[in-house]
N, C-alpha and C. Protein backbone atom coordinates (compact mmCIF):
# COMPACT_ATOMS: atom_id res chain seq x y z
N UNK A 1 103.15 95.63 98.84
CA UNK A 1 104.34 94.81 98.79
C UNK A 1 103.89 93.36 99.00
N UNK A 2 104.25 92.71 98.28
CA UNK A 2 104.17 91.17 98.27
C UNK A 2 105.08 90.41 99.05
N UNK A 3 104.96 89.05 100.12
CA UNK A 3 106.03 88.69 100.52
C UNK A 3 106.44 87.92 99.84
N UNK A 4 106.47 87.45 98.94
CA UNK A 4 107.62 86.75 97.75
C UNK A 4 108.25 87.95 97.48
N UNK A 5 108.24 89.15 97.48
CA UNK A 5 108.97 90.11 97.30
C UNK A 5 109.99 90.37 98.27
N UNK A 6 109.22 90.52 99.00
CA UNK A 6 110.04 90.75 100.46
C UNK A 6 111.45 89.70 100.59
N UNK A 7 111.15 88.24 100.90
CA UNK A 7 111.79 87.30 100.69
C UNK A 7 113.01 86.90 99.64
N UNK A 8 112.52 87.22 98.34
CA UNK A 8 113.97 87.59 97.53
C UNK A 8 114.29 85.95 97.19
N UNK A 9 113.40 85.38 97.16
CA UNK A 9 113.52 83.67 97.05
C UNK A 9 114.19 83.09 98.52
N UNK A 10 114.30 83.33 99.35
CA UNK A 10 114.00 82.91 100.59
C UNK A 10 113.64 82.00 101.52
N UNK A 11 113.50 80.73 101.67
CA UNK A 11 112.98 79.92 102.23
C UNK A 11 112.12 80.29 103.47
N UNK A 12 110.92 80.04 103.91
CA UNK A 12 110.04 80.25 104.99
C UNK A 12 110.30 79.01 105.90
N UNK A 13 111.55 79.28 106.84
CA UNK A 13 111.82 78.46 108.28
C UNK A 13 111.26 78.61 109.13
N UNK A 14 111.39 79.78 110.06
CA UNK A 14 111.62 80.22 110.83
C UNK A 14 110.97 81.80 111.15
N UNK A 15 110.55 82.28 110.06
CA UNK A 15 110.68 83.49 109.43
C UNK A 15 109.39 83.77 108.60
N UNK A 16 108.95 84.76 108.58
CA UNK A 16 108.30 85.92 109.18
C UNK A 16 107.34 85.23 110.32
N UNK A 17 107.32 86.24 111.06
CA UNK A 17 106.11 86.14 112.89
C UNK A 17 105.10 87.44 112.62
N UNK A 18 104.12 87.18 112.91
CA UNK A 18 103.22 88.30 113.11
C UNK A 18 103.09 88.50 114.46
N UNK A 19 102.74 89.28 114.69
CA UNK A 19 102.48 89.97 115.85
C UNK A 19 101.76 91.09 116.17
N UNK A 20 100.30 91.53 116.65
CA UNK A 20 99.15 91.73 116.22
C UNK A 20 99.17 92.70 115.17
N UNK A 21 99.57 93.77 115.02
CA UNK A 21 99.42 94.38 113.30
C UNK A 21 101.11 94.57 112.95
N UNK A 22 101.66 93.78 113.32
CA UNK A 22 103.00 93.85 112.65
C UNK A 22 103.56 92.67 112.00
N UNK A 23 104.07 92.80 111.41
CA UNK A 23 105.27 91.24 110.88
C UNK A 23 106.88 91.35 110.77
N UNK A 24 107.40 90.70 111.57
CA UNK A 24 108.45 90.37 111.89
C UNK A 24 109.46 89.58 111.01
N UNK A 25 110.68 89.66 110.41
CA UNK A 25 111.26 88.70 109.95
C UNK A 25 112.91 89.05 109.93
N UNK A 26 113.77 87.62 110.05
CA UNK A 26 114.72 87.79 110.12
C UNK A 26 115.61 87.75 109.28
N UNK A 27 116.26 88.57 109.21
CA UNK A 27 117.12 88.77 107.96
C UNK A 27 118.70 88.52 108.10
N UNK A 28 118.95 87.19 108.10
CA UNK A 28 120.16 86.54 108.72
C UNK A 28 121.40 87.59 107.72
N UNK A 29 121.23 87.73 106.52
CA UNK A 29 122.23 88.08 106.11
C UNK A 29 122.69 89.79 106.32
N UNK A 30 121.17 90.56 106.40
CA UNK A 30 122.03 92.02 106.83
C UNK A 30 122.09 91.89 108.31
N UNK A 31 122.25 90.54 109.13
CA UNK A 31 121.96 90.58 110.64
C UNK A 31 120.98 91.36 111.48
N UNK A 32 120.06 91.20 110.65
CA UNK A 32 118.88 92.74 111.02
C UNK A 32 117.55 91.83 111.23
N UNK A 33 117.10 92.48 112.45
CA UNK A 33 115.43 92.15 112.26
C UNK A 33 114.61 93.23 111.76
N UNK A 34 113.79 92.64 111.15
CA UNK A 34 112.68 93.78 110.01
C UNK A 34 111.29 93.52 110.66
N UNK A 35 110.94 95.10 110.54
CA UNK A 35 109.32 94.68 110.65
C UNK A 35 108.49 95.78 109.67
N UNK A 36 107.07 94.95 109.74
CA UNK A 36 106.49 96.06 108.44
C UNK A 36 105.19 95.95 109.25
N UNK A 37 104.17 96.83 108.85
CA UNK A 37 103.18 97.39 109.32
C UNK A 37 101.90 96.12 108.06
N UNK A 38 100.93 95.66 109.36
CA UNK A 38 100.15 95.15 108.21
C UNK A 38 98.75 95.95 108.39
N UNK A 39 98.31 96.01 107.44
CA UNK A 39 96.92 96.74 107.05
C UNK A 39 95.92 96.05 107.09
N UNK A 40 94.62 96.61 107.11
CA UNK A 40 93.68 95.15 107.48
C UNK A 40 93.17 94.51 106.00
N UNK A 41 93.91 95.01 104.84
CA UNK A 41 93.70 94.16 104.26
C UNK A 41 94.70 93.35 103.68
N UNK A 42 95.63 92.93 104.50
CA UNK A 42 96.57 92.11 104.55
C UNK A 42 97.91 92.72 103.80
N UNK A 43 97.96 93.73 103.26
CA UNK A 43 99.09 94.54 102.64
C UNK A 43 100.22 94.62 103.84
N UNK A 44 101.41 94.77 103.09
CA UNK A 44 102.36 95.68 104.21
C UNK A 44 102.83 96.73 103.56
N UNK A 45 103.39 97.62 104.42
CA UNK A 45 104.07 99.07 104.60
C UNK A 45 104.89 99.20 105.67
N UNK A 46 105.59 100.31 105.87
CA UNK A 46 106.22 100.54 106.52
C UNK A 46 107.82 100.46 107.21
N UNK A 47 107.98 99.50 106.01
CA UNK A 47 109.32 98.10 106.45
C UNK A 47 110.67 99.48 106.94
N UNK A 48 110.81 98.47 108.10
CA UNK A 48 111.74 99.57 108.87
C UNK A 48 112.93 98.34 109.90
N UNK A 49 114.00 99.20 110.43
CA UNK A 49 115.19 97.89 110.53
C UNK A 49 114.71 97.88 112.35
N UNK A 50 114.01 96.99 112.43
CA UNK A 50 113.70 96.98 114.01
C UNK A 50 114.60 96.83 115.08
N UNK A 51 115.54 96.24 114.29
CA UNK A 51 117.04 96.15 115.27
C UNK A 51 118.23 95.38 114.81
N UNK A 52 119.08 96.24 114.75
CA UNK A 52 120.39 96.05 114.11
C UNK A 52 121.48 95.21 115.02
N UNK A 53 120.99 94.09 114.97
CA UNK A 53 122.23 92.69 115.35
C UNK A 53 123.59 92.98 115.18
N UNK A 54 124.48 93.46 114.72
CA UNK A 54 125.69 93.86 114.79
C UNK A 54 126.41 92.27 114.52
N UNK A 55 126.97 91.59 114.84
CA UNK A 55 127.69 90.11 114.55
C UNK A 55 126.88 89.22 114.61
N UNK A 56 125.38 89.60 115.26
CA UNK A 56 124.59 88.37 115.72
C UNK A 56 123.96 88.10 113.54
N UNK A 57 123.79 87.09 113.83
CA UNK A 57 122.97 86.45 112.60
C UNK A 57 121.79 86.10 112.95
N UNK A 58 120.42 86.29 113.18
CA UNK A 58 119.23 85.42 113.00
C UNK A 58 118.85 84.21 112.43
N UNK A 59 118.44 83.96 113.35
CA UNK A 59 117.81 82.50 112.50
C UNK A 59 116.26 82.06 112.56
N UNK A 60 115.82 81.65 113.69
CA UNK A 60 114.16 81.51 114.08
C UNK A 60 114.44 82.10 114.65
N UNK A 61 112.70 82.77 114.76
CA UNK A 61 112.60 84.05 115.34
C UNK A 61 111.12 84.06 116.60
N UNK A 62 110.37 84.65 117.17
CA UNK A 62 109.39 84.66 117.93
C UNK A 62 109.29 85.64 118.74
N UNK A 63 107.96 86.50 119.09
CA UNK A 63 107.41 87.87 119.50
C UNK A 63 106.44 86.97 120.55
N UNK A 64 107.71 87.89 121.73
CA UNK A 64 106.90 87.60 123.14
C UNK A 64 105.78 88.15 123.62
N UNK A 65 105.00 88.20 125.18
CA UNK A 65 103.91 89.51 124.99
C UNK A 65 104.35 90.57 124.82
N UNK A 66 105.58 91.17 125.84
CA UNK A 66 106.07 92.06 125.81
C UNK A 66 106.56 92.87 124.51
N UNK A 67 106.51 92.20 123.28
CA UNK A 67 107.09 92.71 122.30
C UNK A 67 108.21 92.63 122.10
N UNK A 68 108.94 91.84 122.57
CA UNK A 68 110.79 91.76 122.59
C UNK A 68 110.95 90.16 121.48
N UNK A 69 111.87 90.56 120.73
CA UNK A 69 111.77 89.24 119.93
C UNK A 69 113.03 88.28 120.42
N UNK A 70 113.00 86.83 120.73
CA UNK A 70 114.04 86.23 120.75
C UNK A 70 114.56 85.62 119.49
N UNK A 71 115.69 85.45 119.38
CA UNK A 71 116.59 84.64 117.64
C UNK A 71 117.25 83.93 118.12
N UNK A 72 117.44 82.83 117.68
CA UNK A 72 118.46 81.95 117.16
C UNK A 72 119.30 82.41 116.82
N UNK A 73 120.88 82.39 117.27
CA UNK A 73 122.19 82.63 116.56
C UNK A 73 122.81 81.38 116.74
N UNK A 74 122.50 80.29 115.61
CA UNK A 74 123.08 78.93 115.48
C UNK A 74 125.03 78.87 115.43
N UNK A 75 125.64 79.84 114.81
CA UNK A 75 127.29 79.55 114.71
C UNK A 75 126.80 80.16 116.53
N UNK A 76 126.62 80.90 117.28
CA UNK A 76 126.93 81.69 118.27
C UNK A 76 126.28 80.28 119.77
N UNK A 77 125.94 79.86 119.27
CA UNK A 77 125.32 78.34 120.24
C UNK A 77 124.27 79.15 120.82
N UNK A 78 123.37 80.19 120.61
CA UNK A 78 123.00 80.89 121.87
C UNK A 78 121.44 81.41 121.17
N UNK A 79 120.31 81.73 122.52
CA UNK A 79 119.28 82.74 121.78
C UNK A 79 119.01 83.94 122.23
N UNK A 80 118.99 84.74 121.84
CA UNK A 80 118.88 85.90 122.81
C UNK A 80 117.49 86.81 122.39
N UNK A 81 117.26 87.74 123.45
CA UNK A 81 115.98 88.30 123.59
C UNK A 81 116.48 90.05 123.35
N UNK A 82 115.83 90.52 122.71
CA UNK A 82 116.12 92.04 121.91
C UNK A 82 114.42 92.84 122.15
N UNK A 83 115.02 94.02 122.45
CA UNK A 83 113.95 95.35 122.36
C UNK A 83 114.22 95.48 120.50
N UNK A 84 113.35 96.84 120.89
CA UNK A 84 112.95 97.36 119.26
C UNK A 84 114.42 98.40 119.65
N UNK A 85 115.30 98.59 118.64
CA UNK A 85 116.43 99.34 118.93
C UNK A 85 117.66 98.15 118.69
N UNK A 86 117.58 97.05 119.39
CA UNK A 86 118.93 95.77 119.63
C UNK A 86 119.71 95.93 120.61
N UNK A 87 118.60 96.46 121.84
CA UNK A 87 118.94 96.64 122.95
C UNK A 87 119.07 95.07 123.36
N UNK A 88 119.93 94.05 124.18
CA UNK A 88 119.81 92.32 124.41
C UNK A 88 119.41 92.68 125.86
N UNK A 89 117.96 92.30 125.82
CA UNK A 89 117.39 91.95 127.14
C UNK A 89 117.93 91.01 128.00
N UNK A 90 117.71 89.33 126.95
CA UNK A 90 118.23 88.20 127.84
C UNK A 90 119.05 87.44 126.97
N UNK A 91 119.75 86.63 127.18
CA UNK A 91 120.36 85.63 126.54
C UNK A 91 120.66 84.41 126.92
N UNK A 92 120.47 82.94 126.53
CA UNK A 92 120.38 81.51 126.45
C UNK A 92 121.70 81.55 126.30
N UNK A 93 122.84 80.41 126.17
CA UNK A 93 124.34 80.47 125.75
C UNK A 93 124.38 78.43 126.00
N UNK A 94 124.80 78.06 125.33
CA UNK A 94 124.89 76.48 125.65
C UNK A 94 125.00 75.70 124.69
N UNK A 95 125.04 74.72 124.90
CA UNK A 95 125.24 73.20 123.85
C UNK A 95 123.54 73.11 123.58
N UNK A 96 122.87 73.06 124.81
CA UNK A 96 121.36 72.45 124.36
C UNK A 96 120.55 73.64 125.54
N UNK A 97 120.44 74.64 124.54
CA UNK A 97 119.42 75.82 124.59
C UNK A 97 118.13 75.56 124.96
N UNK A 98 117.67 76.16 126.20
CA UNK A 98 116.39 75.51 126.45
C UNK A 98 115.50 76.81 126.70
């Protein structure tokens, strides 16, 4: 799989994160974070819905040590921190998100 494929014409903001053999990306419009399996020769596989946002939208994205990704939800003022599942660990909420 190619990521111009993946992407679908797409702009690269924010979006895709690696994270040691995985890649991460946010998919503002099915409100879903995706991840795919990378191979060591740079291929991916695997693409699977790592966690289903429900109203949240993604925006920038980033893979902590722990493996929990935080997003941007720009209409929502807020960032919040997600397990693999869309379990919300933590959440930011404010005018100026820090």
């Amino acid at each position: 799989m190619r990521l111009r494929t993946l992407l679908d014409g797409r702009g690269l903001v924010e979006s895709p994160r690696w994270h040691g053999d995985a890649l991460f990306f946010s998919d503002s419009h099915r409100r879903q974070l995706v991840a795919f399996d990378i191979a060591a020769d740079g291929s991916l596989s695997g693409r699977r819905t790592w966690a289903d946002l429900g109203d949240s939208a993604p925006d920038g994205i980033c893979v902590d040590a722990e493996n929990a990704v935080w997003y941007a939800e720009v209409p929502g003022r807020r960032c919040a921190r997600v397990a693999e599942g869309g379990a919300e660990l933590a959440a930011q909420h404010g005018r100026h998100v820090r």
